[in-house]
Protein backbone atom coordinates (compact mmCIF):
# COMPACT_ATOMS: atom_id res chain seq x y z
CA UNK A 1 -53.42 53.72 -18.11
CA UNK A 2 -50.85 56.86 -18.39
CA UNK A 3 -48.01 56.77 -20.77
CA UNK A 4 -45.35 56.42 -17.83
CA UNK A 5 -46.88 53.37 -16.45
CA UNK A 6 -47.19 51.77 -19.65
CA UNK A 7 -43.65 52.01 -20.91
CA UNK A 8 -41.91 50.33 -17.41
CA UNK A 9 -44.53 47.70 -18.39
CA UNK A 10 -43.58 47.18 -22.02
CA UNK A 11 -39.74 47.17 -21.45
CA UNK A 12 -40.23 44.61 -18.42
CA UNK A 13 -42.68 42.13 -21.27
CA UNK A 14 -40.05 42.39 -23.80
CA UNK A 15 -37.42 41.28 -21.49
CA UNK A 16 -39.66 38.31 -20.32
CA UNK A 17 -40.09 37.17 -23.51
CA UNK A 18 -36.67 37.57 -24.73
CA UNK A 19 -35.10 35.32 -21.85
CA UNK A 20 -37.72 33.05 -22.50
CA UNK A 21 -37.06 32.87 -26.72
CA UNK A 22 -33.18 32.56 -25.09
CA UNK A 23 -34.21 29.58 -22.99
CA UNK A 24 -36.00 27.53 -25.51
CA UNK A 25 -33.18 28.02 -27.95
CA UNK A 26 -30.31 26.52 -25.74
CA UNK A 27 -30.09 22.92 -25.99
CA UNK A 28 -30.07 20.64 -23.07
CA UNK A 29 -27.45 20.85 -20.41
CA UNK A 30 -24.39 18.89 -21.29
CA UNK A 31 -24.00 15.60 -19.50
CA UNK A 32 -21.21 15.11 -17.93
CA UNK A 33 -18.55 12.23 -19.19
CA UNK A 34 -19.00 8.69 -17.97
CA UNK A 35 -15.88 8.12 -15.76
CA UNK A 36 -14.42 4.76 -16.99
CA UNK A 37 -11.61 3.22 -15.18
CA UNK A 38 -8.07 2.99 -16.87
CA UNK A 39 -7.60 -0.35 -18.29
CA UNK A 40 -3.89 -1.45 -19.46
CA UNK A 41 -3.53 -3.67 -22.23
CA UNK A 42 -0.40 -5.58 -22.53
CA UNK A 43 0.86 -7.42 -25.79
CA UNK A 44 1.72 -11.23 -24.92
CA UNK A 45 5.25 -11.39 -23.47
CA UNK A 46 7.61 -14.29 -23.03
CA UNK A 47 7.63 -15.80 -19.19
CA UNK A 48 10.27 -13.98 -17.37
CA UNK A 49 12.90 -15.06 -16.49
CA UNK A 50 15.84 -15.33 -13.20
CA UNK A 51 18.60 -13.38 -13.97
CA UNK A 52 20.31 -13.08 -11.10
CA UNK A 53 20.01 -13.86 -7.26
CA UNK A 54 22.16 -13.38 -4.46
CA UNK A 55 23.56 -15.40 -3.11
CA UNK A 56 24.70 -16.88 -6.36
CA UNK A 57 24.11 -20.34 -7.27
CA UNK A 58 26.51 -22.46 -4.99
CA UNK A 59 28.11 -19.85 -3.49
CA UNK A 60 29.23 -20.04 0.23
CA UNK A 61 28.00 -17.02 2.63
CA UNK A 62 28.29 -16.04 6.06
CA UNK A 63 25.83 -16.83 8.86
CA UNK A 64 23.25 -14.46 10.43
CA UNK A 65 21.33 -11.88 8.64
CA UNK A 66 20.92 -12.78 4.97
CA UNK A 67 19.07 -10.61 1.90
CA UNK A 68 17.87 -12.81 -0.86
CA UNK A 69 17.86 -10.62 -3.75
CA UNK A 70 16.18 -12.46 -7.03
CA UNK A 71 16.53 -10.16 -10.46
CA UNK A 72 14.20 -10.92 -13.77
CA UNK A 73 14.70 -9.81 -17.15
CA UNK A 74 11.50 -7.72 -16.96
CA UNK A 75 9.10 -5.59 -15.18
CA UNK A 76 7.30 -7.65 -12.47
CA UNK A 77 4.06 -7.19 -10.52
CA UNK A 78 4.85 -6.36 -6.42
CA UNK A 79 1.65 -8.48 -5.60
CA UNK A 80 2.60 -11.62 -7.59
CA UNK A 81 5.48 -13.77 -5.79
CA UNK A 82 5.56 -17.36 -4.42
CA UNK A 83 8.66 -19.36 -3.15
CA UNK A 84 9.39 -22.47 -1.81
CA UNK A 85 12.32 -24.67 -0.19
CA UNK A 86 14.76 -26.54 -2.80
CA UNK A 87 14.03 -30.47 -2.48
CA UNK A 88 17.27 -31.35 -0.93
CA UNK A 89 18.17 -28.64 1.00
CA UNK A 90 17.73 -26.63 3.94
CA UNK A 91 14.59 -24.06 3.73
CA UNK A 92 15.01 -20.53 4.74
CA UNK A 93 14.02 -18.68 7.70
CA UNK A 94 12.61 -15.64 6.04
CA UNK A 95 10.12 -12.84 6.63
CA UNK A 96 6.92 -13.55 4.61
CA UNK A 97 6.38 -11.41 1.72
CA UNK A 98 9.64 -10.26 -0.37
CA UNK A 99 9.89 -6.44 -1.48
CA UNK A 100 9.61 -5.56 -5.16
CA UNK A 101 12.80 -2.66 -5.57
CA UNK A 102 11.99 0.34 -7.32
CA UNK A 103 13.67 -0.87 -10.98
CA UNK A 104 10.52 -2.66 -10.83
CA UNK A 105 12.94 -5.96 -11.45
CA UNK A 106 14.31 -6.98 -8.46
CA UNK A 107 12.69 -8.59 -5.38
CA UNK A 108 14.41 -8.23 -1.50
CA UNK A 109 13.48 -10.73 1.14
CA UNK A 110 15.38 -10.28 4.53
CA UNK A 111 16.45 -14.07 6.15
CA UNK A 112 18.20 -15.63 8.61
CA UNK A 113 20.95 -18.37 7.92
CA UNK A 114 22.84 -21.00 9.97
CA UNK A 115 26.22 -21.47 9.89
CA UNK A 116 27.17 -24.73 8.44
CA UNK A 117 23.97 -25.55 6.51
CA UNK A 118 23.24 -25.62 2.70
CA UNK A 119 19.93 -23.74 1.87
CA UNK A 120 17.47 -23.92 -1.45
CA UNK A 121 14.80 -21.98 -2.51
CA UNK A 122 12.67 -22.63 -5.06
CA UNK A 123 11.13 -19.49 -7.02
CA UNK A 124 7.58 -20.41 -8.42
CA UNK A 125 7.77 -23.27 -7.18
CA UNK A 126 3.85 -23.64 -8.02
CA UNK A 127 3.66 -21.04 -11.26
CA UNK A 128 -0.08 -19.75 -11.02
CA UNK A 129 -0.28 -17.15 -8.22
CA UNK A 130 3.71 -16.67 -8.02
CA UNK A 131 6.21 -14.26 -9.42
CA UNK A 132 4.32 -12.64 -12.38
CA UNK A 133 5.42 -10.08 -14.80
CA UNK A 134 3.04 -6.79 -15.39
CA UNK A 135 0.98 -8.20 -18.23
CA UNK A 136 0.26 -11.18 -15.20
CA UNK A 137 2.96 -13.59 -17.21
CA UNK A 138 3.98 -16.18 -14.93
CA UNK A 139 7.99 -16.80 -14.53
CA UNK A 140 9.88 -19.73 -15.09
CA UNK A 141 10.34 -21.93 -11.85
CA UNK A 142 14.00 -21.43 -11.02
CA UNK A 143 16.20 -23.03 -8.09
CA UNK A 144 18.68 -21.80 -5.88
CA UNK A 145 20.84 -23.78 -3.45
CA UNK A 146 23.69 -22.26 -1.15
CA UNK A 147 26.04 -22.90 1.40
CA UNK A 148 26.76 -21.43 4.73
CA UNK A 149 29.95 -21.57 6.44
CA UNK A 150 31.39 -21.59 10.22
CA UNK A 151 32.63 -17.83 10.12
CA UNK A 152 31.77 -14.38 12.57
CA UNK A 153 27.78 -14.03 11.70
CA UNK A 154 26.61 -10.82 9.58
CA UNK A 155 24.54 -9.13 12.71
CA UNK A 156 23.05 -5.68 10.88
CA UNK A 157 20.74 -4.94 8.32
CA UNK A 158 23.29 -2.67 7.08
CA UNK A 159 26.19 -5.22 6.60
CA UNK A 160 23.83 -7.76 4.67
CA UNK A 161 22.81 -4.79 2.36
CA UNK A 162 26.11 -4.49 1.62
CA UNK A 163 26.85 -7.98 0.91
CA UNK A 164 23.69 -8.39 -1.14
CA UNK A 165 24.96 -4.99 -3.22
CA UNK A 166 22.17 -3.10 -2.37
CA UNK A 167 22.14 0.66 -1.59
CA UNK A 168 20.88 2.55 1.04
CA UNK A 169 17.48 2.92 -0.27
CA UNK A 170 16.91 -0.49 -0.85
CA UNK A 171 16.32 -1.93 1.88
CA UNK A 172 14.26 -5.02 2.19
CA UNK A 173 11.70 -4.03 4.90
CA UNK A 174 9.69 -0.86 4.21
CA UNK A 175 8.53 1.79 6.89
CA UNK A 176 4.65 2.18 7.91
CA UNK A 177 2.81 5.29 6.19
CA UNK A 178 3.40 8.13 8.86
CA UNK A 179 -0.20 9.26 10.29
CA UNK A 180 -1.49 12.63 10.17
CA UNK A 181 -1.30 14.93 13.46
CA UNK A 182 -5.14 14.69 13.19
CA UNK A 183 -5.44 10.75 12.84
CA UNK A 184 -3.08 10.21 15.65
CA UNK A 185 -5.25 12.89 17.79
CA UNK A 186 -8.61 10.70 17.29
CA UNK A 187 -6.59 7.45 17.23
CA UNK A 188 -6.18 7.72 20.98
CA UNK A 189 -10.20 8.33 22.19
């Protein structure tokens, strides 16, 4: 075989077996991390507990459009809630499921009250399954009774915020997710 052929031939075997003295040393490919879901641990906290409510214990409100607001002393799970109506009294005419605010505290439920009638609610009424803190801490049961008079009804959402002290983004019924041009476009076929 000539020189020239033989060379091209040489260089291309020792870069062959250089690659392959490079593969062997390498280790095997690095697996990637096990994905492992976040898990919060909580230390053991004392029950919460009612703080405040509007209406207040015993206190006398207008008719109409009513906003229960119930405060705890800690942070409180949105999915956790349970109420009930006060033995002796009216119950309330509410929406179903209350709205946790964003302090994380204080629940909103949005009700309608009779003028002339004394209401009660009963929060927890039945502890497992109802108002929970974060680390899944039941709260105390706690009742609230109230009076409504004979007076010019509360008609908006807007007025009852007001009365309950809440602001503007507080509100205690929360707008539907707004779909995406593209959703609403195959929605319709």
């Amino acid at each position: 075989m000539p020189r020239r052929r033989l060379v091209p031939a040489v260089v291309l075997c020792a870069v062959l077996a250089g690659a392959g003295a490079r593969a062997q040393t390498q280790g095997p490919a690095a697996e990637a991390p096990n994905a492992v879901s976040p898990v919060l641990i909580l230390p053991p906290t004392p029950p919460p507990k009612l703080v405040s409510t509007y209406p207040a214990q015993d206190q006398t409100v207008a008719p109409g459009v009513l906003i229960l607001k119930a405060a705890f002393d800690q942070q409180m799970s949105p999915a956790a809630w349970n109420y009930a109506p006060a033995p002796g009294a009216e119950p309330l005419d509410c929406v179903k499921t209350p709205r946790l605010l964003s302090d994380q505290k204080t629940f909103v439920l949005i009700c309608r009250v009779l003028a002339g009638r004394t209401y009660g609610v009963t929060f927890n009424a039945q502890r497992p399954g109802g108002f929970a803190n974060l680390g899944e801490n039941p709260a105390l049961t706690a009742s609230l009774t109230f009076k409504v008079e004979d007076a010019a009804p509360v008609t908006t959402l807007r007025r009852a915020m007001e009365l309950a002290g809440l602001r503007a983004d507080q509100t205690p019924v929360q707008e539907a997710p707004k779909a995406s041009v593209g959703a609403s476009a195959t929605a319709g076929r």
